[in-house]
Structures are given as structure tokens and as C-alpha cells.
C-alpha atoms as a PDB file:
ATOM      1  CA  UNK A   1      -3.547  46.272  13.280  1.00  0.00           C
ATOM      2  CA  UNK A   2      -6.656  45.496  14.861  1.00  0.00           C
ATOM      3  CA  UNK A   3      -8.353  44.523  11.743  1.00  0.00           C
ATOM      4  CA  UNK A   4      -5.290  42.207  10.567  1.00  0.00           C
ATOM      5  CA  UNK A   5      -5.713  40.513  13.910  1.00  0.00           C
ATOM      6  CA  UNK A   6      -9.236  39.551  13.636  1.00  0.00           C
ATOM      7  CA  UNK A   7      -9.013  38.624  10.193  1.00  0.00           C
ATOM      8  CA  UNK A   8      -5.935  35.949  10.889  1.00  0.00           C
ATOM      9  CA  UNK A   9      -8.459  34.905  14.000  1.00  0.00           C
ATOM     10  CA  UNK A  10     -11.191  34.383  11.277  1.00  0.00           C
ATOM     11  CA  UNK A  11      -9.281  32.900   8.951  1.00  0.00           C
ATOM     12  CA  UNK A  12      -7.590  30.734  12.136  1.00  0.00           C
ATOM     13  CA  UNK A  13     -11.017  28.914  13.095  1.00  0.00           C
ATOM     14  CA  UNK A  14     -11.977  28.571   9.286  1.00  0.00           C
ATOM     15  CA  UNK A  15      -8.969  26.721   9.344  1.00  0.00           C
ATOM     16  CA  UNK A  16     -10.010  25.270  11.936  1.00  0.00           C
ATOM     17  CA  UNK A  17     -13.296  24.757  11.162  1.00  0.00           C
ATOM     18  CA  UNK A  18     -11.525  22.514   7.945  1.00  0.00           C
ATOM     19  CA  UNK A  19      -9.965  20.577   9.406  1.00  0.00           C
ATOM     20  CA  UNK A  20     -12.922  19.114  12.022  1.00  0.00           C
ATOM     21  CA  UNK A  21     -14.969  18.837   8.978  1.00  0.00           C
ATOM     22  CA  UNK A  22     -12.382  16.328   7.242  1.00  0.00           C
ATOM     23  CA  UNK A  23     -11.724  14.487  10.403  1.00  0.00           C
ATOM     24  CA  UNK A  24     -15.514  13.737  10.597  1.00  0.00           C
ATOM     25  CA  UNK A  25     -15.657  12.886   7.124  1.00  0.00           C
ATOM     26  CA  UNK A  26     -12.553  10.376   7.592  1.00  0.00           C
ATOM     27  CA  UNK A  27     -13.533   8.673  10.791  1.00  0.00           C
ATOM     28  CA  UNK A  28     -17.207   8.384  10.420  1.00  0.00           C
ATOM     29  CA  UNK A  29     -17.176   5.381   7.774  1.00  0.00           C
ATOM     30  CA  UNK A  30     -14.653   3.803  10.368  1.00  0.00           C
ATOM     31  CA  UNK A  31     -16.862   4.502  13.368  1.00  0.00           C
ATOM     32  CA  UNK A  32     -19.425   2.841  11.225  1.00  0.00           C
ATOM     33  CA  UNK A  33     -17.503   0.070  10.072  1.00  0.00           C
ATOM     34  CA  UNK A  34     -16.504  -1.078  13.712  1.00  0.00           C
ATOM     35  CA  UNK A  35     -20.043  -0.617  14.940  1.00  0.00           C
ATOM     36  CA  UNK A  36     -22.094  -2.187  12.628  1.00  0.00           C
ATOM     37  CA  UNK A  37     -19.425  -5.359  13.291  1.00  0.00           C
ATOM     38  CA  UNK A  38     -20.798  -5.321  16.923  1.00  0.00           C
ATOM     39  CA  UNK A  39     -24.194  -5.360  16.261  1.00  0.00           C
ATOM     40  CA  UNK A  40     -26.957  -7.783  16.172  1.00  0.00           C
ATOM     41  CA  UNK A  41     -28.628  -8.458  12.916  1.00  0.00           C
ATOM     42  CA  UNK A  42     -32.104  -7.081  14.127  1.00  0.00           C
ATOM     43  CA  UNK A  43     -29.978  -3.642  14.750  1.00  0.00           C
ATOM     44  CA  UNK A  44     -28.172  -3.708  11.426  1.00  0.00           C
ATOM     45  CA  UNK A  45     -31.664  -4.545   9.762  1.00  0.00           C
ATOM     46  CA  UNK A  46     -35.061  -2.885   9.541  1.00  0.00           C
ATOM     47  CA  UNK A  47     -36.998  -0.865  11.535  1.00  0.00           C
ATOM     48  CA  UNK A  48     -34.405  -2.007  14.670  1.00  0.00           C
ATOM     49  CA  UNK A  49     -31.327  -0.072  13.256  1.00  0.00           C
ATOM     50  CA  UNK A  50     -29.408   1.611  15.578  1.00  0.00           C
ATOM     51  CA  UNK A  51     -26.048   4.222  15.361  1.00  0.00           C
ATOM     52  CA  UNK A  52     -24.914   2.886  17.979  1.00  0.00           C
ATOM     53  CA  UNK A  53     -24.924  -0.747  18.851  1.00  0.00           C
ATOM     54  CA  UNK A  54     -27.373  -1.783  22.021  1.00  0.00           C
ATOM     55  CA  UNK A  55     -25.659  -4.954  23.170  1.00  0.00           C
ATOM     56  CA  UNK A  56     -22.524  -4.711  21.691  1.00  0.00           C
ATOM     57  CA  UNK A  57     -21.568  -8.379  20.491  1.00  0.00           C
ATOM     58  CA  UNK A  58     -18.738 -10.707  18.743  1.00  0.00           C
ATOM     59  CA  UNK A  59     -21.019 -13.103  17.100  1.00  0.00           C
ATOM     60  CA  UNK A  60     -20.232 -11.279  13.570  1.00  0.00           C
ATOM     61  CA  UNK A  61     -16.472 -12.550  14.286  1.00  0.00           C
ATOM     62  CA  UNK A  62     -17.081 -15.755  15.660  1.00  0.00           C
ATOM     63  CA  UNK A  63     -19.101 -16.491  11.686  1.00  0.00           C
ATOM     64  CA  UNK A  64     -16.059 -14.836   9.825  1.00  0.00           C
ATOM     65  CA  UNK A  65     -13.803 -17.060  11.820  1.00  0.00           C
ATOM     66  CA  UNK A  66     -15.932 -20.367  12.030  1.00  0.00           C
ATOM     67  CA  UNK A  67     -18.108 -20.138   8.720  1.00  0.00           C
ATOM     68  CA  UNK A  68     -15.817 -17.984   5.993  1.00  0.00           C
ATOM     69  CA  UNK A  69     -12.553 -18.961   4.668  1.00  0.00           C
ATOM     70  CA  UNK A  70     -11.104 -15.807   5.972  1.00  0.00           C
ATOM     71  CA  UNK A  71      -7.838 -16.548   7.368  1.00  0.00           C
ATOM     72  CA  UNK A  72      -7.216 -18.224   4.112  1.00  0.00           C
ATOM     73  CA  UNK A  73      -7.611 -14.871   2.287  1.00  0.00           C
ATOM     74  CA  UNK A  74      -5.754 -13.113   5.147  1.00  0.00           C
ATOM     75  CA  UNK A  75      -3.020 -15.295   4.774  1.00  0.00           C
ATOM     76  CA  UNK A  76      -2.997 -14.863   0.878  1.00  0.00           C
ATOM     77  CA  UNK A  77      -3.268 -11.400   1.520  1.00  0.00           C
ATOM     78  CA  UNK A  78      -0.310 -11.200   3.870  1.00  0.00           C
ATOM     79  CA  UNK A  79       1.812 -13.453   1.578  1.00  0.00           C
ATOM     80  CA  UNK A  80       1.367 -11.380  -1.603  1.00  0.00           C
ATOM     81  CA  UNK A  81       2.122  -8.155  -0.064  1.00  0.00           C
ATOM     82  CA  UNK A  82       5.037  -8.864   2.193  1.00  0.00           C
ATOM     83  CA  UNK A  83       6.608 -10.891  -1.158  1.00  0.00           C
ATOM     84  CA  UNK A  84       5.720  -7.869  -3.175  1.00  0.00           C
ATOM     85  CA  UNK A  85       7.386  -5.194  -1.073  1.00  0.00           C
ATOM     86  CA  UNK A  86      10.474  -7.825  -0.516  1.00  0.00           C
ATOM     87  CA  UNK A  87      10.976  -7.666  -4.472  1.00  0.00           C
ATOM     88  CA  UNK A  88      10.260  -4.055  -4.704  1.00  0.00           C
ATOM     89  CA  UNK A  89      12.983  -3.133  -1.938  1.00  0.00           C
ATOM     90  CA  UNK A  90      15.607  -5.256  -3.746  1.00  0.00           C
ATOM     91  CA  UNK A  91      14.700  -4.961  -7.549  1.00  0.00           C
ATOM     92  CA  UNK A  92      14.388  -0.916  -6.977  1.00  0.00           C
ATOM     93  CA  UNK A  93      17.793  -1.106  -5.412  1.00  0.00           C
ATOM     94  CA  UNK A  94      19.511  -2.291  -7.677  1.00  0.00           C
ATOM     95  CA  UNK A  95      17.868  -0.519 -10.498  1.00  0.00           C
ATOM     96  CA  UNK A  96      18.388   2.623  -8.747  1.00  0.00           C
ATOM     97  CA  UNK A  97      21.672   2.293  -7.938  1.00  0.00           C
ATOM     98  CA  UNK A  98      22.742   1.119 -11.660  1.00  0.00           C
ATOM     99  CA  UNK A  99      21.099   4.228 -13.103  1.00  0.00           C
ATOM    100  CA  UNK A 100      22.568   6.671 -10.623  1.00  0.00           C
ATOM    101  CA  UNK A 101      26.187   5.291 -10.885  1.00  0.00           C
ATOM    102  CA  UNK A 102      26.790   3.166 -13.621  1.00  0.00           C
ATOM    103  CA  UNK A 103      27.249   4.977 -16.681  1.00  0.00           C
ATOM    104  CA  UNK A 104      25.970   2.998 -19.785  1.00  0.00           C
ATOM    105  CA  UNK A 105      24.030   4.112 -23.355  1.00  0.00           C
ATOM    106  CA  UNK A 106      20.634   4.565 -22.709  1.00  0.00           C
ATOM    107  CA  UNK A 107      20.686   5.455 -18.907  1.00  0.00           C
ATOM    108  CA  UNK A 108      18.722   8.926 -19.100  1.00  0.00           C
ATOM    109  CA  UNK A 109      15.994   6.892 -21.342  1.00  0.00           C
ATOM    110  CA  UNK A 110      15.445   4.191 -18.713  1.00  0.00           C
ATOM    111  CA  UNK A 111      15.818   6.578 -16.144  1.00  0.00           C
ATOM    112  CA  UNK A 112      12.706   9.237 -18.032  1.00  0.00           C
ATOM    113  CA  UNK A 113      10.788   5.787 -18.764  1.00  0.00           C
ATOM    114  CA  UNK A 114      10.062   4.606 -15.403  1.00  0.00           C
ATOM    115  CA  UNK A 115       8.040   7.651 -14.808  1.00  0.00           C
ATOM    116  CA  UNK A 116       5.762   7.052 -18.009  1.00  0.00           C
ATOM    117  CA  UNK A 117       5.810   3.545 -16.601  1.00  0.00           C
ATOM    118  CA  UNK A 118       3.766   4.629 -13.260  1.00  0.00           C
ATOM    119  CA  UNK A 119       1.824   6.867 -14.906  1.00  0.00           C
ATOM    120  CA  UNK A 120       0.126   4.450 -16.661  1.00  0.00           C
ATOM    121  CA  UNK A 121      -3.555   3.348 -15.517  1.00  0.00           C
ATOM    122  CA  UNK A 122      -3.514   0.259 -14.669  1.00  0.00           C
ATOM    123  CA  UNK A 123      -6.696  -0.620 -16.091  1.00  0.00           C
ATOM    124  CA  UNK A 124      -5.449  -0.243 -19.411  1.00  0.00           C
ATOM    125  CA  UNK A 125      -3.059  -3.237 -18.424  1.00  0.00           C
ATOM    126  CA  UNK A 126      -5.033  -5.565 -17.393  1.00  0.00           C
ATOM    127  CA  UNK A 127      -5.700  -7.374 -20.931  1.00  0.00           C
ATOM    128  CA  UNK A 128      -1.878  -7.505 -22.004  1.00  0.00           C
ATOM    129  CA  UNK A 129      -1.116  -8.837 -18.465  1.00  0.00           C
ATOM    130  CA  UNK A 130      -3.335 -11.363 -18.205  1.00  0.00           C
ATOM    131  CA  UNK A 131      -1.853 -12.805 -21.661  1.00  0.00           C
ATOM    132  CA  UNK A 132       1.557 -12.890 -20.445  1.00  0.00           C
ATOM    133  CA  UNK A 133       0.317 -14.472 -17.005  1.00  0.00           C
ATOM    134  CA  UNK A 134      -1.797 -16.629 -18.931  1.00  0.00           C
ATOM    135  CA  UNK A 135       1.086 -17.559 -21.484  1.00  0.00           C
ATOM    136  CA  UNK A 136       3.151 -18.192 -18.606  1.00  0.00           C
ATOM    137  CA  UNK A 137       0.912 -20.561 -16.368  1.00  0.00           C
ATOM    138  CA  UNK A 138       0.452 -18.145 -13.455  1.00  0.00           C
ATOM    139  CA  UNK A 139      -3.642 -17.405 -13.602  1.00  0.00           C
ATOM    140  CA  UNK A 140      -4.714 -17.723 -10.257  1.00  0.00           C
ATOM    141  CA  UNK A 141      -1.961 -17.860  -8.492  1.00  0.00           C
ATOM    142  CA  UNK A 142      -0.423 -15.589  -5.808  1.00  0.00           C
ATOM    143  CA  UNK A 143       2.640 -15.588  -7.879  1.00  0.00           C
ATOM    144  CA  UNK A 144       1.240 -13.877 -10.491  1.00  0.00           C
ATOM    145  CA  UNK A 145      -0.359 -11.146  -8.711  1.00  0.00           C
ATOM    146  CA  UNK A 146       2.620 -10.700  -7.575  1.00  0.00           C
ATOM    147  CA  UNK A 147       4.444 -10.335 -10.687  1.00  0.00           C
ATOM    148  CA  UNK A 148       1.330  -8.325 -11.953  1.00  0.00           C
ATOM    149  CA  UNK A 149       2.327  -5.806  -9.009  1.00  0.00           C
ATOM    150  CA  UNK A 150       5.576  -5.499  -9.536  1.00  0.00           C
ATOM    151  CA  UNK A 151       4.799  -3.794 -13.041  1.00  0.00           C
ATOM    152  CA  UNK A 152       3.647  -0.432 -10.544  1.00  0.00           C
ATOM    153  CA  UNK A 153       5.798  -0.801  -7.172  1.00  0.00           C
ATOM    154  CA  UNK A 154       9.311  -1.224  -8.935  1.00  0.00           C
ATOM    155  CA  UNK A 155       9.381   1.787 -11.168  1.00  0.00           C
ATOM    156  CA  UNK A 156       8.247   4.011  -8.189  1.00  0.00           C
ATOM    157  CA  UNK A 157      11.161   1.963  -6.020  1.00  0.00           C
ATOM    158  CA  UNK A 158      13.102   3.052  -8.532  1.00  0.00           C
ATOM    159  CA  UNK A 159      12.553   6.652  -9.215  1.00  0.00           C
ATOM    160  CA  UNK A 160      12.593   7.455  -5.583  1.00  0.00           C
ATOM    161  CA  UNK A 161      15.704   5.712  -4.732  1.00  0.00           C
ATOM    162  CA  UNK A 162      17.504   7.362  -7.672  1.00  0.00           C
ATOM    163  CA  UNK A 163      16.463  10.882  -6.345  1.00  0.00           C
ATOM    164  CA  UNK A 164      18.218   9.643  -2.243  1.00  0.00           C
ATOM    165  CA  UNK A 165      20.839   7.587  -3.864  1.00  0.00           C
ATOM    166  CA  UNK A 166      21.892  10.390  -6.283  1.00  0.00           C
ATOM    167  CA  UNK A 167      22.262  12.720  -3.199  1.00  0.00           C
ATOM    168  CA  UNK A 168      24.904  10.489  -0.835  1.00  0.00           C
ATOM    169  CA  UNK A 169      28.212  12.029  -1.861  1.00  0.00           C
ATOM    170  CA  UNK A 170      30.165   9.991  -4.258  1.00  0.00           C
ATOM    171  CA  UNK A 171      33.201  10.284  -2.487  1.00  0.00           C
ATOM    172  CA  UNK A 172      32.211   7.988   0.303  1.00  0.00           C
ATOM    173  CA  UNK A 173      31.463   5.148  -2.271  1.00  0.00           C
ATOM    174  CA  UNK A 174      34.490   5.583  -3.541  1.00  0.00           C
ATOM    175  CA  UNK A 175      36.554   5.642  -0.169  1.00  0.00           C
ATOM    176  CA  UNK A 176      34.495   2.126   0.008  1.00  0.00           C
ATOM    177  CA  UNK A 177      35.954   0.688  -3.231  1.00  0.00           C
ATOM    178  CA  UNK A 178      39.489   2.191  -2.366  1.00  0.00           C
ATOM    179  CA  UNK A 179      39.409   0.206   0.793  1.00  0.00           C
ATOM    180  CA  UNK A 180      38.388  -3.121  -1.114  1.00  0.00           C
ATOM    181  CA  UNK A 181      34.015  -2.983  -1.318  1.00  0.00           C
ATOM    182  CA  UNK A 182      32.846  -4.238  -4.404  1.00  0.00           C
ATOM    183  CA  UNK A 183      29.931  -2.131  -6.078  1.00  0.00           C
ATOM    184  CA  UNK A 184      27.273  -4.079  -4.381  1.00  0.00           C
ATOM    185  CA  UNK A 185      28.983  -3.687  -0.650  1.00  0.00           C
ATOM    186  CA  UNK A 186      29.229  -0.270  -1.317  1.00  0.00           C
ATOM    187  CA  UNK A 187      25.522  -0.501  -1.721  1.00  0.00           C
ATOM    188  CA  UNK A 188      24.671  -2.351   1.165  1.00  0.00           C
ATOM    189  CA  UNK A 189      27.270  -0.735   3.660  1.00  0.00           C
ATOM    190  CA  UNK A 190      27.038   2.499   2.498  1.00  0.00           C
ATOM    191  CA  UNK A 191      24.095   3.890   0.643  1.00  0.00           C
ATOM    192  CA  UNK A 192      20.990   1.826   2.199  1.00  0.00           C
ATOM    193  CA  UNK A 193      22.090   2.806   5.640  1.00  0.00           C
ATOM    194  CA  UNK A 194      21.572   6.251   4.416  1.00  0.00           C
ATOM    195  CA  UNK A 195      18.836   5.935   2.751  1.00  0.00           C
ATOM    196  CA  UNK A 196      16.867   4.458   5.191  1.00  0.00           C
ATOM    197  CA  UNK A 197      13.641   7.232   5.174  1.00  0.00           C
ATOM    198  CA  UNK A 198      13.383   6.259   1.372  1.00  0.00           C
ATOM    199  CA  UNK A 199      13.086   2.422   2.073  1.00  0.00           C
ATOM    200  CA  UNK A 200      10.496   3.141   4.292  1.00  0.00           C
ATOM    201  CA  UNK A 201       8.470   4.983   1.703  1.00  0.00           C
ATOM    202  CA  UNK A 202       8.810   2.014  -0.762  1.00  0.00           C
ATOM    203  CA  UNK A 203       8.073  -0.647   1.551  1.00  0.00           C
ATOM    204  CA  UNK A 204       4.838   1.263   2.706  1.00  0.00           C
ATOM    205  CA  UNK A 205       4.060   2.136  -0.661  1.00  0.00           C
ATOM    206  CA  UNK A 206       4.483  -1.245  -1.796  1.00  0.00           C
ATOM    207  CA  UNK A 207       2.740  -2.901   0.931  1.00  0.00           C
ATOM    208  CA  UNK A 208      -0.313  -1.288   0.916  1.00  0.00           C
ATOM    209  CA  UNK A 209      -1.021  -1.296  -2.787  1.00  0.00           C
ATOM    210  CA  UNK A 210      -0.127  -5.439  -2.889  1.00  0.00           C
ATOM    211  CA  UNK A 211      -2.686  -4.874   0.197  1.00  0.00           C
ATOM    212  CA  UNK A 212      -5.402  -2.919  -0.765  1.00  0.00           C
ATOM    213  CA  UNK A 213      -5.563  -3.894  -4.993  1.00  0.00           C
ATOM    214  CA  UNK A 214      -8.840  -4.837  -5.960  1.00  0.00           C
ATOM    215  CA  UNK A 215      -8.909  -4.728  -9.997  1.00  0.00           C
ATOM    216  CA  UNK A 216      -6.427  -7.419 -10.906  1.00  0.00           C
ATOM    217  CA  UNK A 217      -7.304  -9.564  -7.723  1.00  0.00           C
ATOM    218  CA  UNK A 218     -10.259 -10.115  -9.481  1.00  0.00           C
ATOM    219  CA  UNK A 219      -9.312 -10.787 -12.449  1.00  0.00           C
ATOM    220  CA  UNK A 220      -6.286 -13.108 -12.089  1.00  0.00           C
ATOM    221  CA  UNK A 221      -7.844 -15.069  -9.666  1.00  0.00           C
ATOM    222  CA  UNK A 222     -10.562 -17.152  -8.815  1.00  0.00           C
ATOM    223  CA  UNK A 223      -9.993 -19.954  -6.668  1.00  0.00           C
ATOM    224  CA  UNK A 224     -10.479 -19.892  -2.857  1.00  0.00           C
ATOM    225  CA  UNK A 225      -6.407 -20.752  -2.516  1.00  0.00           C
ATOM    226  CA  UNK A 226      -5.224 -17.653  -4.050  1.00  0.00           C
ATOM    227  CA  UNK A 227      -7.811 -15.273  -3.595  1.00  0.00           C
ATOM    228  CA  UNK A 228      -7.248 -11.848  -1.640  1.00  0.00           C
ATOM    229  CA  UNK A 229      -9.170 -10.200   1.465  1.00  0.00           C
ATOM    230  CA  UNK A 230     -10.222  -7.284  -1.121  1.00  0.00           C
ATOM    231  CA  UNK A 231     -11.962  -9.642  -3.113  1.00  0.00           C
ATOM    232  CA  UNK A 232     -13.168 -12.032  -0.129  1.00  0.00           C
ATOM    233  CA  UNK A 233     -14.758  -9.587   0.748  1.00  0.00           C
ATOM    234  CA  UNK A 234     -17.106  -9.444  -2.402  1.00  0.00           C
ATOM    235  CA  UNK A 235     -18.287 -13.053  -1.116  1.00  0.00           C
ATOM    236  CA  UNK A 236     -20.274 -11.803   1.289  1.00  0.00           C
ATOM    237  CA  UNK A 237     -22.843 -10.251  -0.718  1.00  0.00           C
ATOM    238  CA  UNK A 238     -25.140 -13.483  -2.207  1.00  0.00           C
ATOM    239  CA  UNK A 239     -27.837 -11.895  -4.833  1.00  0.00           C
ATOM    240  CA  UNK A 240     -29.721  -9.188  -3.061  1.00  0.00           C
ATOM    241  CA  UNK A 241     -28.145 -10.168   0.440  1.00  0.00           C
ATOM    242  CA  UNK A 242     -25.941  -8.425   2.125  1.00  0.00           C
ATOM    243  CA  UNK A 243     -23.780  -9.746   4.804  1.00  0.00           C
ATOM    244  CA  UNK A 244     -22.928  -6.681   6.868  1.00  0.00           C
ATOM    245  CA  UNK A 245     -22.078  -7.822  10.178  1.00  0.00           C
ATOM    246  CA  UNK A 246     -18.850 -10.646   8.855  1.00  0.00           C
ATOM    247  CA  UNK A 247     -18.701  -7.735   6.091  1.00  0.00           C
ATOM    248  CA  UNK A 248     -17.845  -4.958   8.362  1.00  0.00           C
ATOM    249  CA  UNK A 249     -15.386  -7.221  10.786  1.00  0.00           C
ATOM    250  CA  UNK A 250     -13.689  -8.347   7.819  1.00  0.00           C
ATOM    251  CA  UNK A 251     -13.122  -5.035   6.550  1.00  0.00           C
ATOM    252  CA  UNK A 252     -12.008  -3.944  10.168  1.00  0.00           C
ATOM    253  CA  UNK A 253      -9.659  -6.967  10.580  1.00  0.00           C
ATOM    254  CA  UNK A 254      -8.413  -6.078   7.060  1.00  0.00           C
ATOM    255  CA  UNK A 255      -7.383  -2.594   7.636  1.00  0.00           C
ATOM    256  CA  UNK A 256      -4.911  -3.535  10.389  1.00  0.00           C
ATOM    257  CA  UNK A 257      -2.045  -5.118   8.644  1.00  0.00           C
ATOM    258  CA  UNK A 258      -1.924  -0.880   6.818  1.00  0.00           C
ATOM    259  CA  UNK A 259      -2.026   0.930  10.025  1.00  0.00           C
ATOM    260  CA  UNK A 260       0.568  -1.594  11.762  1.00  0.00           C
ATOM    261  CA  UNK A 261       3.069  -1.047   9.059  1.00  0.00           C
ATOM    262  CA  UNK A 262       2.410   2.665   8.791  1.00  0.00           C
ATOM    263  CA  UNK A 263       2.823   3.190  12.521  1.00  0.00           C
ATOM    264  CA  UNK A 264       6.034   1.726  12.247  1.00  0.00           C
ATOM    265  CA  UNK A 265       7.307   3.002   9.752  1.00  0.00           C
ATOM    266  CA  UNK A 266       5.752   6.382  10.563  1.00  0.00           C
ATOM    267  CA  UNK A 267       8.777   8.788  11.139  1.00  0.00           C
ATOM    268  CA  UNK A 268      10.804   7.332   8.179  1.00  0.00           C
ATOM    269  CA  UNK A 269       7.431   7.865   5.935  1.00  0.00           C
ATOM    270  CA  UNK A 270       6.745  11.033   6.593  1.00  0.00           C
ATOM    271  CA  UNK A 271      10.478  11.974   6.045  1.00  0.00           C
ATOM    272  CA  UNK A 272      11.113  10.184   3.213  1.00  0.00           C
ATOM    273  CA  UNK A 273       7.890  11.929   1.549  1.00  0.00           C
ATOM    274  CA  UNK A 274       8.971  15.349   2.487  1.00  0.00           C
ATOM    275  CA  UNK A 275      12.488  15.199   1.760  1.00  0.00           C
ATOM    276  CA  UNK A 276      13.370  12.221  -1.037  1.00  0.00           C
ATOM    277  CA  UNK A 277      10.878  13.226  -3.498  1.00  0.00           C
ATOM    278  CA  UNK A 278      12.763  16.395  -3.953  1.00  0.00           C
ATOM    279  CA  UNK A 279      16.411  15.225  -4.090  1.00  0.00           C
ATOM    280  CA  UNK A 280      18.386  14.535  -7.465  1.00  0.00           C
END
């Protein structure tokens, strides 16, 4: 008994030991991030660099605010992802519902296809999309990233709301239509309000990948008006010089929007994840 003790004990701190070692390794480069934004340039530069900043200052802010057109790509930013995870929510509802209670030829394809669908890397998709964007008149413009987005968020909407909306019982739908709901009140009243941990998985997965996209940002657009914080950010290295105190408040200021919506969606996210992608 003895033995068994110490070795769960060893294996406890190992453990442990893990788990420090991966929360150093996650909040270092964030440490780093929000310091180097609160230096000087003679501590973020040659023999003067510091770890931690001296005189901790704002000036790094005050030229991403007064001398970048940040706000512009914040605002982008925030436009493309809300309108992204709007149109995810409501597309992947209605495609989820149709496949788990309609019953019409081809159902089980669709239904098998929207997993090949996501598994597809999306920089193999990048050419055909930016034919049909550029066919359609919608290079560098938020509205086609936003279409170009909606090719990944809506058949993950999808599957995971088929999987929750396959496990409300059926019988509560149809006490709905007996007492006068039409198929899309039913959906509204009586499935979505149950299906609430699910929603909150979509919205934050759709969110922060309209958020945090970098490959087609850059290639659909290049104008200042339409152009993301993920590739606003590229700006700020000119040549050989790197801007790393606007960098590194940029990038801090840009990782907000993700956490806020996270942290409120927190309890429904990590239940929807443990429980949804398991049901059906």
C-alpha cells in the first residue's frame, strides 16, 4: 500500500509538474506581448532591452491610435465577425433542423457531406474562391470575406446542431404543431431554447475564426477600407523594420474582442463541447 501511495504522489506532482510547465509556456508570449507594449523604444531595442519594462509607458498606444488606421481595421474586424457568426447561427439552424426532421431523398448524403466539407484545408480553397468572389464583384470587400467564411463556420453550425437538435424529444415538437406552431415556431419556441449550450459553441466558434483568419484576409483584400486587424498588423513591419511597440499593443488590443466573448459565453462553451459533440 505504501508503495501505491507514493507512486500516485509521484505521479500527482508530475502531473503537476505538467501542467506549470504549459501554463508558462501559454502566458509567457502574453506577458511579453503586454510588456514590450509598455516599453520605450531604447528598452525594446539594443543593448537597453529589458524583461521587464523600466518606466512603464502608453506612448506605443497613443501612435496606434493617432498615427495607424487601427480602429478602421478594428472596426472591419468587428463587423466581419459579428456578421459571420449572425449567418452561421441562422443558416446552421435551419440546415440543422431540415436534416434532423424533414425527411427528403438525399438527407443522409448532405448530412455525411458537411463533415468532408470542414475537413477540407482551407488553403486548398483559396484559388476556386477567389474566382467565384472575383466573378461575383466582392474582392476586397468585407462582404466577401464574409461569404468566404461561411464556406467553414456553417457546416460545423450544422453538424453540431444536428447532433443537440436530434436529441430534444420529438414529441414536444409535435405537441407544438398540435397546438397550432408552424415548423419554424417550433424551432424557435422549442428547440433553440434547448439548445442553448450548442449556440454558444457556434457563435464562439464562429467568432473567433471570422476573428483570428489570416490566409484569405490577405488575399481577398487589399485596401485600407476592408482590411482586417490580422493583416493590419503585417503593416507594421516596413523592410527590415520592425514596429514592436504599436505591434505588440495592437496585438494586445486585438485579443480582447476573443476573451470577452469567451468569458461570456464560458459555461455554455464548455458544456456544449463536452456534451453536444456526442449526442445524435
Amino acid at each position: 500500500m505504501a508503495s501505491v501511495t507514493r507512486t500516485r504522489r509521484l505521479l500527482k506532482w508530475v502531473g503537476n509538474g505538467l501542467l506549470v510547465i504549459m501554463l508558462v509556456w501559454t502566458l509567457v508570449p502574453f506577458y511579453w506581448m503586454i510588456a514590450t507594449s509598455l516599453k520605450k523604444d531604447k528598452e525594446i531595442y539594443g543593448y537597453e532591452a529589458t524583461l521587464i519594462p523600466r518606466r512603464p509607458t502608453l506612448d506605443a498606444y497613443r501612435r496606434l491610435f493617432a498615427q495607424t488606421p487601427f480602429v478602421k481595421y478594428m472596426r472591419n474586424s468587428t463587423i466581419i465577425a459579428v456578421s459571420t457568426t449572425l449567418a452561421s447561427l441562422v443558416l446552421g439552424c435551419l440546415g440543422a433542423y431540415a436534416l434532423a426532421r424533414l425527411r427528403f431523398p438525399g438527407r443522409a448524403i448532405i448530412a455525411r457531406g458537411l463533415i468532408f466539407t470542414y475537413l477540407v484545408p482551407p488553403a486548398l480553397l483559396f484559388i476556386p474562391l477567389f474566382t467565384v468572389l472575383s466573378t461575383l464583384s466582392l474582392i476586397d470587400t468585407r462582404e466577401g470575406l464574409i461569404l468566404a467564411y461561411l464556406g467553414f463556420t456553417v457546416p460545423f453550425s450544422t453538424w453540431l446542431l444536428l447532433g443537440y437538435f436530434r436529441s430534444v424529444p420529438l414529441e414536444l415538437e409535435e405537441a407544438a404543431l398540435v397546438d397550432g406552431c408552424s415548423r419554424l415556431s417550433a424551432l424557435v419556441r422549442i428547440i433553440l431554447p434547448m439548445s442553448l449550450p450548442a449556440l454558444a459553441v457556434v457563435a464562439f466558434f464562429s467568432f473567433t475564426l471570422a476573428w483570428s483568419e489570416f490566409l484569405y484576409a490577405n488575399v481577398f483584400v487589399n485596401s485600407t477600407d476592408a482590411r482586417t486587424i490580422t493583416t493590419g498588423l503585417t503593416l507594421f513591419i516596413v523592410e527590415d523594420v520592425f514596429f514592436w511597440g504599436p505591434m505588440m499593443g495592437a496585438s494586445c488590443l486585438a485579443t480582447l474582442p476573443p476573451i470577452v466573448v469567451y468569458l461570456v459565453f464560458q459555461r455554455w462553451v464548455v458544456k456544449g463541447l463536452t456534451l453536444g459533440a456526442v449526442k445524435g
